[in-house]
N, C-alpha and C. Protein backbone atom coordinates (compact mmCIF):
# COMPACT_ATOMS: atom_id res chain seq x y z
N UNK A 1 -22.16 20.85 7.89
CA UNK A 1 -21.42 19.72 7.36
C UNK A 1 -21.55 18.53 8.30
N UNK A 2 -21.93 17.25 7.55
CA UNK A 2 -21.94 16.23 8.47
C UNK A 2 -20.81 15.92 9.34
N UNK A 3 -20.40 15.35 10.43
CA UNK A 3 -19.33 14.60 11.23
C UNK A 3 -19.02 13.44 10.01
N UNK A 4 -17.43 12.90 10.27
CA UNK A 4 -17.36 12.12 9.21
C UNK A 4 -17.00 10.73 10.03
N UNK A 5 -17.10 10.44 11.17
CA UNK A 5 -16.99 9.40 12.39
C UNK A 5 -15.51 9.64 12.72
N UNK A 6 -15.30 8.47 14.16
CA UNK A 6 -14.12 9.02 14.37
C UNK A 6 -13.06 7.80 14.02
N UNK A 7 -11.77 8.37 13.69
CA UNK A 7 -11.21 7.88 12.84
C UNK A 7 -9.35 8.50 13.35
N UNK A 8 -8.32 7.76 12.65
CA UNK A 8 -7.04 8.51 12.36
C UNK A 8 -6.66 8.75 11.25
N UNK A 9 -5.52 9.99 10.95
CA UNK A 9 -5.46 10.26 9.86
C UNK A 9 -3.81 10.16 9.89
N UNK A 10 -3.05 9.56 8.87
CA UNK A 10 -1.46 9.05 9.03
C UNK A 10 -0.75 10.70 8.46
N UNK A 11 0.28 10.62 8.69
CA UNK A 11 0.96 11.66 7.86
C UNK A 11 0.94 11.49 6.51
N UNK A 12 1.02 10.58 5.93
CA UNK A 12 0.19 10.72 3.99
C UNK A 12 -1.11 10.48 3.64
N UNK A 13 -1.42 11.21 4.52
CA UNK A 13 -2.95 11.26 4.34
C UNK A 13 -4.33 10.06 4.31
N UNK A 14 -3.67 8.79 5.20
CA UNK A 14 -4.56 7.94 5.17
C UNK A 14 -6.08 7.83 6.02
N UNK A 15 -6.95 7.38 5.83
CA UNK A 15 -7.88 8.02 6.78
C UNK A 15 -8.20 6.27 7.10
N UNK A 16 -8.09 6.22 8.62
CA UNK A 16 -8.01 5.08 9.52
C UNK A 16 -9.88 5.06 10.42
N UNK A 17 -10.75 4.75 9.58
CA UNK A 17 -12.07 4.76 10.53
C UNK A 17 -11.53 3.96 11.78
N UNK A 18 -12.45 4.07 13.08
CA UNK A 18 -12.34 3.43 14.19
C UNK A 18 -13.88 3.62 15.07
N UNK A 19 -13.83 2.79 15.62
CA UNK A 19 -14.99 2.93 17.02
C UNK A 19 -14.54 3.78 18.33
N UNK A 20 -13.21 3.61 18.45
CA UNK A 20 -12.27 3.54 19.58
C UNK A 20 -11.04 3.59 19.02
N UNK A 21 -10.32 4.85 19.87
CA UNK A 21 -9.34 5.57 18.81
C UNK A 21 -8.37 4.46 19.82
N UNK A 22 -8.12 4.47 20.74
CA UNK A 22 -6.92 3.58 21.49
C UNK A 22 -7.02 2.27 20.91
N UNK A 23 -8.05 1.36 20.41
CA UNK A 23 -8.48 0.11 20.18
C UNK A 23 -7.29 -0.02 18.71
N UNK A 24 -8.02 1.05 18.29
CA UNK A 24 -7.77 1.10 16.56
C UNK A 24 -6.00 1.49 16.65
N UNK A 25 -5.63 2.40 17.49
CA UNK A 25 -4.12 2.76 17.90
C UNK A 25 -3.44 1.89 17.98
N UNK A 26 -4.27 0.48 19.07
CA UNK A 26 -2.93 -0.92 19.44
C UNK A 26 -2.47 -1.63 17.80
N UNK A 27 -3.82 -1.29 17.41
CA UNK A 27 -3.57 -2.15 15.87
C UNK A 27 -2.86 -1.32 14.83
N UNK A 28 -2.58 -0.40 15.08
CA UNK A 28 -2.09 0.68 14.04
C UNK A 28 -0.58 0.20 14.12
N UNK A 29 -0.45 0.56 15.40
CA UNK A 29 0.94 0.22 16.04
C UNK A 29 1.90 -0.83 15.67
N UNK A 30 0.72 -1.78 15.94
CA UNK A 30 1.58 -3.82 15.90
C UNK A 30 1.79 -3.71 14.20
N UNK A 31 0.54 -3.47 13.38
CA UNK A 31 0.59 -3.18 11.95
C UNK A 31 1.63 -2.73 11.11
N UNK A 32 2.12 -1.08 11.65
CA UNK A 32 2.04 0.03 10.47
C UNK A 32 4.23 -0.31 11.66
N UNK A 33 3.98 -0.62 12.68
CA UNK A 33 5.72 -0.46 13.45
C UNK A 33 5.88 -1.33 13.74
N UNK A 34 5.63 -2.68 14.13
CA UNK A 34 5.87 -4.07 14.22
C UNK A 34 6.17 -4.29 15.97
N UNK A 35 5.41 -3.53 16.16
CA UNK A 35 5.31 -3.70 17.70
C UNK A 35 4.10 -3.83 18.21
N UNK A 36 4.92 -4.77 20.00
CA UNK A 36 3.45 -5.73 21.05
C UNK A 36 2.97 -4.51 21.11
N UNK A 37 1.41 -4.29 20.87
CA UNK A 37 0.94 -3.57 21.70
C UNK A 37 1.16 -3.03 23.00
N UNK A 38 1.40 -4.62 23.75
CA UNK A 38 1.96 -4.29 25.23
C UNK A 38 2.91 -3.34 25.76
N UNK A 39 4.12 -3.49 24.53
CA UNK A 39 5.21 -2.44 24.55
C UNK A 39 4.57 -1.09 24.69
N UNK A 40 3.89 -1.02 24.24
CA UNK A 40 3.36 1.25 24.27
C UNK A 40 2.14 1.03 25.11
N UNK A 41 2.81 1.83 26.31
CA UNK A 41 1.84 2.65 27.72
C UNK A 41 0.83 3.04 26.68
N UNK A 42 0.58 4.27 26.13
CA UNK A 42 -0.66 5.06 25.98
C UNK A 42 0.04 4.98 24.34
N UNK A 43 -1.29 4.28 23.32
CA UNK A 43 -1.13 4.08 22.04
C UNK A 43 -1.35 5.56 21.35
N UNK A 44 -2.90 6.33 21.96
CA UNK A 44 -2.77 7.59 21.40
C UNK A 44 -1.54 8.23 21.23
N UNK A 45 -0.98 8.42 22.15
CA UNK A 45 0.04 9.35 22.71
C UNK A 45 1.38 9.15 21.98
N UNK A 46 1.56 7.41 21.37
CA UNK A 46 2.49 6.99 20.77
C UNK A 46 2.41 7.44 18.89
N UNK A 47 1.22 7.56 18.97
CA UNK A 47 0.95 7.32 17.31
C UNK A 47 0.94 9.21 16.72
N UNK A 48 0.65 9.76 17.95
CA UNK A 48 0.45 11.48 18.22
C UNK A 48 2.27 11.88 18.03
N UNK A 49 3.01 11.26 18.52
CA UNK A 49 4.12 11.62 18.95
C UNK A 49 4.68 11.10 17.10
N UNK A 50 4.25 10.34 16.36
CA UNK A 50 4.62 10.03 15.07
C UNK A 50 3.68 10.59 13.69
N UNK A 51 3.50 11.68 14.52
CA UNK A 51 2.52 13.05 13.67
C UNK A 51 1.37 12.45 12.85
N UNK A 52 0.58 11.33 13.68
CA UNK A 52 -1.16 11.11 13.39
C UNK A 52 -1.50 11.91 14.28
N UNK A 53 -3.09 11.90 13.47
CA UNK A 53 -4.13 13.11 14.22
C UNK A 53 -5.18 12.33 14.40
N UNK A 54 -6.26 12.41 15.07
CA UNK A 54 -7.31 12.10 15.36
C UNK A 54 -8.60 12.68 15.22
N UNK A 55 -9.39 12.13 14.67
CA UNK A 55 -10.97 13.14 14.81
C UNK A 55 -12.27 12.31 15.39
N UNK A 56 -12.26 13.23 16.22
CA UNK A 56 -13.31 12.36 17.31
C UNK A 56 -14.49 13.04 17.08
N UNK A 57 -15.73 12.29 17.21
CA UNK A 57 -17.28 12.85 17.24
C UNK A 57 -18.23 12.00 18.55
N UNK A 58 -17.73 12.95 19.24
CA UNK A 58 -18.39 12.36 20.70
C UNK A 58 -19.37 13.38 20.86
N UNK A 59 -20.42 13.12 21.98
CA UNK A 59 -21.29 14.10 21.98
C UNK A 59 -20.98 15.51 22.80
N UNK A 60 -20.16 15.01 23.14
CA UNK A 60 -19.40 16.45 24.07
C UNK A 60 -18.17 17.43 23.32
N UNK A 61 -18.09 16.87 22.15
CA UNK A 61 -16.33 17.29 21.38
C UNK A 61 -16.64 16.85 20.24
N UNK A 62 -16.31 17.62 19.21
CA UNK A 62 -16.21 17.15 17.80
C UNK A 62 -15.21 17.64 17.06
N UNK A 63 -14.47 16.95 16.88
CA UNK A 63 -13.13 17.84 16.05
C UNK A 63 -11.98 17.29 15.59
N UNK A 64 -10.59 18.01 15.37
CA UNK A 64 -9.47 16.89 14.77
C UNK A 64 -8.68 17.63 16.01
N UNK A 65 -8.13 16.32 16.26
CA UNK A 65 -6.89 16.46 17.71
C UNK A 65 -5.82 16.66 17.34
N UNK A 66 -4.38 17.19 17.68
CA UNK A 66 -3.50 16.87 17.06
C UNK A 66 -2.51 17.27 18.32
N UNK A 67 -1.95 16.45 18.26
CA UNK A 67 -1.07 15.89 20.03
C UNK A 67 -0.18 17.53 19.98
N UNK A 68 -0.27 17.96 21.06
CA UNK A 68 0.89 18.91 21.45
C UNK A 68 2.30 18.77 21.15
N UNK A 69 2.94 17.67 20.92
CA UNK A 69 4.39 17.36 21.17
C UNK A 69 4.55 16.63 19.59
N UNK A 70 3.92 16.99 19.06
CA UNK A 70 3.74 16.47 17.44
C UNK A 70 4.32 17.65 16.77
N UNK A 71 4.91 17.31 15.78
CA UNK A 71 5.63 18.65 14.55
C UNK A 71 4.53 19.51 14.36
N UNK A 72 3.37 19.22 14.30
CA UNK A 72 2.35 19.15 13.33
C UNK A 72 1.91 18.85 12.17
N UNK A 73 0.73 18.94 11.71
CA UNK A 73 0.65 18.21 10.72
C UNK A 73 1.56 18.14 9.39
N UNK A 74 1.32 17.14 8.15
CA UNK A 74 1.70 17.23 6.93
C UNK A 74 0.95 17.94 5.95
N UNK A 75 1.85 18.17 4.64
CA UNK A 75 0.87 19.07 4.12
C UNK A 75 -0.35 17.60 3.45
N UNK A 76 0.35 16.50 3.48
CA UNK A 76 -1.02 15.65 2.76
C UNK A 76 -2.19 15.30 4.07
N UNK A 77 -2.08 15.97 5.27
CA UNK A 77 -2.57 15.67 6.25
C UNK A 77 -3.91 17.18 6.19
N UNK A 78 -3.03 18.07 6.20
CA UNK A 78 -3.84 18.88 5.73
C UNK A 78 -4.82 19.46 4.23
N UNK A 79 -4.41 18.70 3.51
CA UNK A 79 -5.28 18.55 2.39
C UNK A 79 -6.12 17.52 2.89
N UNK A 80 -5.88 16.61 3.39
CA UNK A 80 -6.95 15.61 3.45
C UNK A 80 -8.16 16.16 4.61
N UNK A 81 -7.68 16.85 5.97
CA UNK A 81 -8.36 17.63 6.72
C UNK A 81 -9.45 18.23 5.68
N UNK A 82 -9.20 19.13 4.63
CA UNK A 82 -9.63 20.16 4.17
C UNK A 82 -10.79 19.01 3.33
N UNK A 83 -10.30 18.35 2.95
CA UNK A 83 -11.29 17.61 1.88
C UNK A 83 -12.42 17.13 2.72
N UNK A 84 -11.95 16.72 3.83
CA UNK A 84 -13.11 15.20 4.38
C UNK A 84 -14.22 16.54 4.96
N UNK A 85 -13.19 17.52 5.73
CA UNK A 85 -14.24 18.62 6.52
C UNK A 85 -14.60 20.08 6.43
N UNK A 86 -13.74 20.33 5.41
CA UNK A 86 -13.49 21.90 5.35
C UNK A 86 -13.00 22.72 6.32
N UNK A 87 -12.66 21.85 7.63
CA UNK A 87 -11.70 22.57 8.19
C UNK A 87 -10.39 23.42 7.50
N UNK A 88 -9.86 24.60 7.77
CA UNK A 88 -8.25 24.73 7.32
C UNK A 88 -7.35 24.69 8.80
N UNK A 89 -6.05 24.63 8.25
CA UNK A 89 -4.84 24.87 9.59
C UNK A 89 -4.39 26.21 10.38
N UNK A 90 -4.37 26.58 11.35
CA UNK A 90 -4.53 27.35 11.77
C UNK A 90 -2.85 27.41 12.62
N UNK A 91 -2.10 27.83 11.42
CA UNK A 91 -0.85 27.52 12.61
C UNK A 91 -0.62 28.42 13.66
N UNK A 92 -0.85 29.51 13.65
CA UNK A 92 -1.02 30.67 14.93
C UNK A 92 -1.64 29.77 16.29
N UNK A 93 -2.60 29.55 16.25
CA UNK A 93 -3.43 28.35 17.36
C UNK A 93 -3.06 27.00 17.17
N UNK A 94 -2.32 26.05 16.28
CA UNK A 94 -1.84 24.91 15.93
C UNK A 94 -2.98 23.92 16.20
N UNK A 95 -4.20 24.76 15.45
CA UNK A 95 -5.34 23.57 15.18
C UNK A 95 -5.99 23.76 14.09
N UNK A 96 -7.28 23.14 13.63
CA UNK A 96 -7.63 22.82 12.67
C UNK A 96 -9.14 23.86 13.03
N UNK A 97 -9.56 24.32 12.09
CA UNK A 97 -10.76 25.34 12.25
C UNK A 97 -11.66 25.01 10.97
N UNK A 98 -12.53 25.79 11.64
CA UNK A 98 -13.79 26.05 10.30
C UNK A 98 -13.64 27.24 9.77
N UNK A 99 -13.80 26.79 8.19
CA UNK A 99 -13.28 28.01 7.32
C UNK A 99 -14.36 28.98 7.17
């Protein structure tokens, strides 16, 4: 299955392309919560903590992230997982796998 670039995915299932997941994070932020960028230290970490996920395709890592300190995902988060990659959820390991 192809990589589908890297990107965020919202809790209703929106799929956020990006170059640069922190870049695309400051703007998510000021956008989607009406806040300075400046205000949030680490944007990943902020947008992770408001149960987005991330899927990165770097040459070292390819996969969907999903912050430790996050509920975990939604179920429209995980349908959309399933659609874009065929990954499923793996709540025993609280990640996303190949089916």
């Amino acid at each position: 299955m192809n990589n589908i670039g890297n990107c965020w995915l919202s809790p209703d299932g929106e799929v956020i392309y990006c170059d640069h997941h922190d870049c695309k994070a400051w703007d998510i932020i000021e956008q989607r919560f009406g806040m300075h960028p400046a205000d949030v230290k680490e944007p990943s970490r902020f947008l992770g903590a408001k149960r987005w996920i991330a899927y990165h395709d770097r040459p070292w890592w390819v996969g969907w992230w999903i912050y430790y300190y996050s509920e975990g995902p939604t179920q429209a988060q995980i349908d959309k997982v399933y659609e874009l990659t065929r990954y499923i959820y793996d709540d025993s390991k609280y990640e996303f796998v190949r089916k």
